[in-house]
Protein backbone atom coordinates (compact mmCIF):
# COMPACT_ATOMS: atom_id res chain seq x y z
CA UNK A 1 115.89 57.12 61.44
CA UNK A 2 116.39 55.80 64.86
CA UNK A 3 120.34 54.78 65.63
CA UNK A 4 118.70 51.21 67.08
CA UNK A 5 116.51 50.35 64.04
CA UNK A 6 118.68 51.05 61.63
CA UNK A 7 121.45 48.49 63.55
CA UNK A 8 118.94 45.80 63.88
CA UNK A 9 117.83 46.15 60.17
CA UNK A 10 121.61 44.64 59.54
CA UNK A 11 121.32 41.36 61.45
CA UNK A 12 121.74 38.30 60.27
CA UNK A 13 118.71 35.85 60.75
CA UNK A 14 119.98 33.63 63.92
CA UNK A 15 120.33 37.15 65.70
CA UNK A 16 116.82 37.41 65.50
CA UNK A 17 114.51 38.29 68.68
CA UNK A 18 111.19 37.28 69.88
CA UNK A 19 108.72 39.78 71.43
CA UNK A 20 109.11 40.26 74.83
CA UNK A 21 105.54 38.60 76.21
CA UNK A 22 103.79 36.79 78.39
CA UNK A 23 102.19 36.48 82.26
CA UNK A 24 105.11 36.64 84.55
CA UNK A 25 106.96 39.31 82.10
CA UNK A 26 104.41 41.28 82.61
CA UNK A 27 104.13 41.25 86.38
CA UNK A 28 107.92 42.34 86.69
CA UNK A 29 107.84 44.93 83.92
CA UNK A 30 104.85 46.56 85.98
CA UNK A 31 106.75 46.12 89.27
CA UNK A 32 109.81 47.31 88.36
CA UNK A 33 108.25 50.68 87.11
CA UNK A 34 105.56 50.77 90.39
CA UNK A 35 109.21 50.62 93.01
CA UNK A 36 111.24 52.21 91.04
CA UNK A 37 113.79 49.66 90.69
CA UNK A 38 116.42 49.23 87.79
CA UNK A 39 117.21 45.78 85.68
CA UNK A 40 120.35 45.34 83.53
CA UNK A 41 117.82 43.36 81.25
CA UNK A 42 115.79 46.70 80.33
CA UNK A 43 118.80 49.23 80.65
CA UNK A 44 121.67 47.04 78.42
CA UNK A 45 118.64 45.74 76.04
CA UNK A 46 119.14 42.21 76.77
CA UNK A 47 117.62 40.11 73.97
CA UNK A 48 116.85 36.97 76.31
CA UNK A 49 114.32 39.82 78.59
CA UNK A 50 110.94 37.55 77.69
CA UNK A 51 112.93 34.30 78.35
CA UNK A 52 114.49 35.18 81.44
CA UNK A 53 111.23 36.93 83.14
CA UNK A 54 108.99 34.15 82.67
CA UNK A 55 111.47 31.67 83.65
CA UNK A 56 111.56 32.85 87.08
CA UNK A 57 115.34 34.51 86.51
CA UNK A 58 115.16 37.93 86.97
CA UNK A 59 118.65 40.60 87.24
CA UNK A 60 118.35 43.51 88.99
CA UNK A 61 120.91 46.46 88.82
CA UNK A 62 121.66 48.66 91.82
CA UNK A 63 122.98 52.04 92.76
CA UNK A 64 121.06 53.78 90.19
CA UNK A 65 120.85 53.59 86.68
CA UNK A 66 124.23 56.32 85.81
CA UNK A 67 127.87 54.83 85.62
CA UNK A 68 130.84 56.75 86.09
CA UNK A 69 132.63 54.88 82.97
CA UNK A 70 131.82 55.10 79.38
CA UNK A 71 132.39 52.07 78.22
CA UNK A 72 132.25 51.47 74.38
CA UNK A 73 130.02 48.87 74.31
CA UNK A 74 127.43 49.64 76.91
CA UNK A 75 124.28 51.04 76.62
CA UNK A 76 123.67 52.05 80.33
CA UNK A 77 123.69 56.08 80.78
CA UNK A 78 126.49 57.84 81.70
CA UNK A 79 127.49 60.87 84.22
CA UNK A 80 127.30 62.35 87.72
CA UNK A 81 124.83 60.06 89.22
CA UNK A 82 122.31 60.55 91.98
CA UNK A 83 122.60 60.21 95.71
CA UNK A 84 122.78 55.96 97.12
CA UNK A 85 119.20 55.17 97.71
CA UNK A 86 119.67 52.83 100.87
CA UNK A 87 115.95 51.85 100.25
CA UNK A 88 117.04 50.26 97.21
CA UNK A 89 117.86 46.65 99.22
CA UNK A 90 114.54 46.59 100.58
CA UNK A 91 112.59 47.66 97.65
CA UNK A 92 114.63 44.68 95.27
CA UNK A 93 114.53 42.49 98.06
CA UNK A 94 110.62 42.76 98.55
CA UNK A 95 110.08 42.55 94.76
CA UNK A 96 112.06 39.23 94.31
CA UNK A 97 109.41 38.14 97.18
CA UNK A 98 106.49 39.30 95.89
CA UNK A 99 107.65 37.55 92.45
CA UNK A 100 108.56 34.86 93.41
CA UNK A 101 111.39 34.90 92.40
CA UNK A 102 113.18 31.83 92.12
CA UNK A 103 116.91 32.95 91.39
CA UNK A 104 117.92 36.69 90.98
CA UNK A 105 120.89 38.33 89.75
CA UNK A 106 122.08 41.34 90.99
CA UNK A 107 124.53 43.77 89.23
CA UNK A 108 125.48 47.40 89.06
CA UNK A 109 126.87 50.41 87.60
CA UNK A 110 130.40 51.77 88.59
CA UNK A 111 130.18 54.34 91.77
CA UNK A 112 133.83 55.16 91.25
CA UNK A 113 132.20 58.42 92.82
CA UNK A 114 131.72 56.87 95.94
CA UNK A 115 134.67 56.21 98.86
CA UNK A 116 133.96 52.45 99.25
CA UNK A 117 132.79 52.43 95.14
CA UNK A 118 129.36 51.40 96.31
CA UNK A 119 130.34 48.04 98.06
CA UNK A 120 128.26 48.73 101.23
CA UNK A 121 125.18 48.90 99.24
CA UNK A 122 126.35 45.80 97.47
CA UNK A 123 126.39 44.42 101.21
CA UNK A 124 123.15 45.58 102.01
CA UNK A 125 121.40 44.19 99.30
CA UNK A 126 122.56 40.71 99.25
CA UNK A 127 121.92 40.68 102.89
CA UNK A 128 117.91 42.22 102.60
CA UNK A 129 117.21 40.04 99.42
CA UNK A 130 118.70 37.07 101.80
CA UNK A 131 116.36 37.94 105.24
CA UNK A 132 113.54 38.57 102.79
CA UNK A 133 113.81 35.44 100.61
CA UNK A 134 115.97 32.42 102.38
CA UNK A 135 114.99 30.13 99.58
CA UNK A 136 116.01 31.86 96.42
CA UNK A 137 119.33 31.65 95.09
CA UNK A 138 121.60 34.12 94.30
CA UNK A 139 124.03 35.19 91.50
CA UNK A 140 126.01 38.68 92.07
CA UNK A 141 127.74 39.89 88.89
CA UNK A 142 130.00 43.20 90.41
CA UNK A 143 132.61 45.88 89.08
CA UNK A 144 136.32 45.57 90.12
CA UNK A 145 136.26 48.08 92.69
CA UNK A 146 139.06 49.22 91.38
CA UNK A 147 140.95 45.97 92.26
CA UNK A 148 140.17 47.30 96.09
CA UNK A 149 140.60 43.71 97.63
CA UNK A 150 138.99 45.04 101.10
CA UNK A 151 136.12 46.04 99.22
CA UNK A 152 135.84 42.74 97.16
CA UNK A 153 136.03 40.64 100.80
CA UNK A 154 132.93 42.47 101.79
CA UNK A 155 130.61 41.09 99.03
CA UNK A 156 132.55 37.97 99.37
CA UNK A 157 131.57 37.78 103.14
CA UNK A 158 128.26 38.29 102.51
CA UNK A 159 128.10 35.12 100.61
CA UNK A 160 126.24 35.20 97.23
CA UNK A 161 125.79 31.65 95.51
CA UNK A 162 128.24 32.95 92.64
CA UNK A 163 130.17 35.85 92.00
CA UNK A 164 130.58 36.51 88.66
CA UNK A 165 132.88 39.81 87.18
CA UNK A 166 132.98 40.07 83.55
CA UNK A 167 136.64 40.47 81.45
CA UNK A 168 134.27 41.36 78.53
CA UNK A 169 136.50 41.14 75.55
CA UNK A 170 140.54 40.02 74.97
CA UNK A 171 143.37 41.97 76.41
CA UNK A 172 144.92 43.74 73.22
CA UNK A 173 140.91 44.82 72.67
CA UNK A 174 140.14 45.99 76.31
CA UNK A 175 141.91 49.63 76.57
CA UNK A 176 139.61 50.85 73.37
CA UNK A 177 136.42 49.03 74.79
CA UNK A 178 136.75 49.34 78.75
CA UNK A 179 136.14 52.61 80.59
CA UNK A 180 138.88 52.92 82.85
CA UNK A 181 138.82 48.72 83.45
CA UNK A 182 142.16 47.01 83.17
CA UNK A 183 142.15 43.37 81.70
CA UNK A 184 144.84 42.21 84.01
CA UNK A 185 142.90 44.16 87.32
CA UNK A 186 139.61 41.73 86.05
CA UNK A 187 141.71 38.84 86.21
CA UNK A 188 142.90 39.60 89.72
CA UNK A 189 139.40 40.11 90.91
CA UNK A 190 138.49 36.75 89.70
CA UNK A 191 141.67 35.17 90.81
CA UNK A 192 140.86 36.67 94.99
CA UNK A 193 137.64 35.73 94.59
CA UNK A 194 138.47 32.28 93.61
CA UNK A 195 140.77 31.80 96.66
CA UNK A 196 137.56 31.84 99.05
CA UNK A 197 136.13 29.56 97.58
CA UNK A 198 133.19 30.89 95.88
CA UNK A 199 131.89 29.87 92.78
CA UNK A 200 133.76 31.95 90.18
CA UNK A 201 131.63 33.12 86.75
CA UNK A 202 132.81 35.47 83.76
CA UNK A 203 131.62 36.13 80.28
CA UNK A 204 133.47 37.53 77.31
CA UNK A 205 131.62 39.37 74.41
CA UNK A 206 132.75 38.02 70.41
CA UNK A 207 132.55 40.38 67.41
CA UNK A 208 134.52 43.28 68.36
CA UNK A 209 137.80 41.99 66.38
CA UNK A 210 139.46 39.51 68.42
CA UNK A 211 141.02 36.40 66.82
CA UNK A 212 140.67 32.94 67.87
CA UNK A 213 144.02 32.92 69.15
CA UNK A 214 143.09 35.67 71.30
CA UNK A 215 139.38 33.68 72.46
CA UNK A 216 141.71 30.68 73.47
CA UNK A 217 144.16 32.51 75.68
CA UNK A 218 141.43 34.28 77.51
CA UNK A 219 140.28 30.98 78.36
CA UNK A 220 143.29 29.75 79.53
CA UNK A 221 143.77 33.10 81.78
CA UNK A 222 140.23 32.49 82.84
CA UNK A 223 140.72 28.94 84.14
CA UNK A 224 144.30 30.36 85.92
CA UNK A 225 142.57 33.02 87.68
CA UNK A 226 139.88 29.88 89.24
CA UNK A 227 136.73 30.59 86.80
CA UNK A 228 134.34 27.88 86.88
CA UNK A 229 131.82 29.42 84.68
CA UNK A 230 132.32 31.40 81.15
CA UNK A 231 129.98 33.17 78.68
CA UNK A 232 130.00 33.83 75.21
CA UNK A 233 127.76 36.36 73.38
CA UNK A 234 127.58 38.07 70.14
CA UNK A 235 128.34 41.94 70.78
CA UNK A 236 125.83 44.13 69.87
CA UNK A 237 126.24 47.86 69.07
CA UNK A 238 123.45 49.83 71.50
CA UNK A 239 123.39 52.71 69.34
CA UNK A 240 125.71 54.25 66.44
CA UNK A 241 127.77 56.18 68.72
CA UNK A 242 129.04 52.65 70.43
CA UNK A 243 131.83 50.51 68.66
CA UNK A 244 130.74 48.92 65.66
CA UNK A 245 130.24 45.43 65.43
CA UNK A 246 133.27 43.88 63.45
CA UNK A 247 131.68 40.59 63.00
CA UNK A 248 128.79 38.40 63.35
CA UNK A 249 130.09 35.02 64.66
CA UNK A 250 127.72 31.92 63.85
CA UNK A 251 125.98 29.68 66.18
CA UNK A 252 128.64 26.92 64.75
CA UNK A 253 131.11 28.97 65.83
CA UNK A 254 129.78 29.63 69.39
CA UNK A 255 128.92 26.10 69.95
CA UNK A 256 132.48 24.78 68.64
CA UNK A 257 133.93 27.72 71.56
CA UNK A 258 131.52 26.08 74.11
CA UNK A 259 132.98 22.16 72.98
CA UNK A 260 136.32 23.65 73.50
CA UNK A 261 135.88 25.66 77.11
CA UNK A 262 134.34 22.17 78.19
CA UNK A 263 137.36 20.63 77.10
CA UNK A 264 140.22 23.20 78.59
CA UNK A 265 138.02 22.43 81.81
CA UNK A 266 135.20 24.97 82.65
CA UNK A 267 132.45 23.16 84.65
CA UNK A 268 130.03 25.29 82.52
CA UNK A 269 130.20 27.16 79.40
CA UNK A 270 127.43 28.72 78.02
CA UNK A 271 127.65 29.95 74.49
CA UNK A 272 125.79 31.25 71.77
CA UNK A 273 124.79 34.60 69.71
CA UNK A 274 122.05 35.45 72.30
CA UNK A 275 124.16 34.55 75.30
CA UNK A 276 124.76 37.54 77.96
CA UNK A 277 126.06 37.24 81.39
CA UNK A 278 122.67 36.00 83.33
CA UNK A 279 121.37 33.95 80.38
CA UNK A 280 120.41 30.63 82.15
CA UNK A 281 122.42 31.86 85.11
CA UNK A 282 119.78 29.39 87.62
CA UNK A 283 121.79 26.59 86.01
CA UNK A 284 125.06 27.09 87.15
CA UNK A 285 124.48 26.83 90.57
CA UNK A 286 124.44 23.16 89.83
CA UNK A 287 128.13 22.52 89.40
């Protein structure tokens, strides 16, 4: 039996997925295939794909589609990747104008293969999807770059709407779920890019055994390091050789988290079982 279908047998009923459909979905399925481009949405199995595609929102992931981490809870292939295809910022940037594209999000995988860890490209990209598209906004969610700071100033210079870096789960959980990633390094990212005054974003994942202790400290780090903008999603295991989910939390539960967050004194919290990193990401650029 296929590793996926026999997880998703074993969900409870608010976990639950529509059928990716409709017009636009369609157009950007077909057009990522035709230029050979790669989206976090198809490559991590994002649940919200339909939602997000014909809402306009559509995230794009650069630098190929192999990391150089194995992280425990991603689904994104692993390994020596290919070459830097430095026609990948024209070919994104001409599909978010051909689409329409009202905001895009752009991500990666980890280059920790490459000298400057990819940031270059990361440049490139923001700049092309920029000259190519003046009117749509942008949301950039990167790596650490190893904590590089000089690498980190150059997406920062290229200025993205928001800049977003994920700390993914609590600190005592993050050496058994993070490749290589250091909870602390992720909080310094944040906290550098804060200091330029960019709009700040980061999501955590629930269900992989923290505690609600744990939930409310990250917050608290969070809002320390300058975040503006948190997530909360249900983890969900890609396959049966990924970490096992240790809970499903309740929409309850992820709403009370999002009352909370509001109330420690995040501009924007968006929570829920279905919640990833770019869900509704169009709707913080209003804070």
């Amino acid at each position: 039996m296929d590793n996926k279908l026999d997880i998703r047998k074993r969900l409870p009923h608010w976990m639950k997925m529509k059928r990716a459909s409709g017009e636009s979905y369609t157009r950007l399925k077909n057009l990522v295939g035709k230029h050979r481009l790669h989206t976090i949405c198809t490559s991590g199995n994002c649940p919200n794909i339909g939602e997000c595609w014909n809402r306009g929102t559509a995230t794009f992931m650069i630098l190929g589609n192999i990391c150089t981490r194995r992280c425990k809870f991603c689904s994104v292939p692993t390994g020596k990747p290919l070459p830097v295809d430095w026609e990948e910022p024209a070919r994104v940037a001409g599909s978010v104008r051909i689409l329409e594209v009202k905001h895009c999000v752009i991500t990666s995988v980890d280059r920790d293969d490459l000298e400057d860890l990819g940031a270059s490209l990361w440049v490139a990209t923001i700049r092309k999807i920029r000259e190519f598209n003046p009117h749509t906004t942008m949301e950039v969610l990167i790596p650490d770059f190893q904590g590089r700071k000089e690498l980190i100033q150059q997406v920062i210079d290229a200025r993205p709407d928001v800049i977003s870096h994920n700390l993914e789960t609590v600190e005592r959980l993050t050496p058994s779920i993070r490749s290589r990633a250091k909870y602390r390094t992720s909080l310094g990212v944040l906290s550098f890019i804060a200091t330029s005054g960019a709009v700040v974003k980061s999501g955590i994942m629930l269900g992989l055994g923290e505690t609600e202790e744990e939930i409310l400290v990250t917050m608290d780090d969070l809002l320390q390091s300058g975040v503006k903008i948190m997530t909360l999603g249900q983890y969900l295991q890609p396959t049966l050789e990924h970490m096992p989910v240790s809970a499903y939390i309740p929409p309850e539960t992820f709403e009370r988290y999002r009352q909370i967050g509001l109330s420690k004194g995040f501009s924007f919290v968006e929570s829920g079982p279905l919640v990833r990193s770019s869900y509704h990401a169009e709707r913080h650029l209003i804070i």
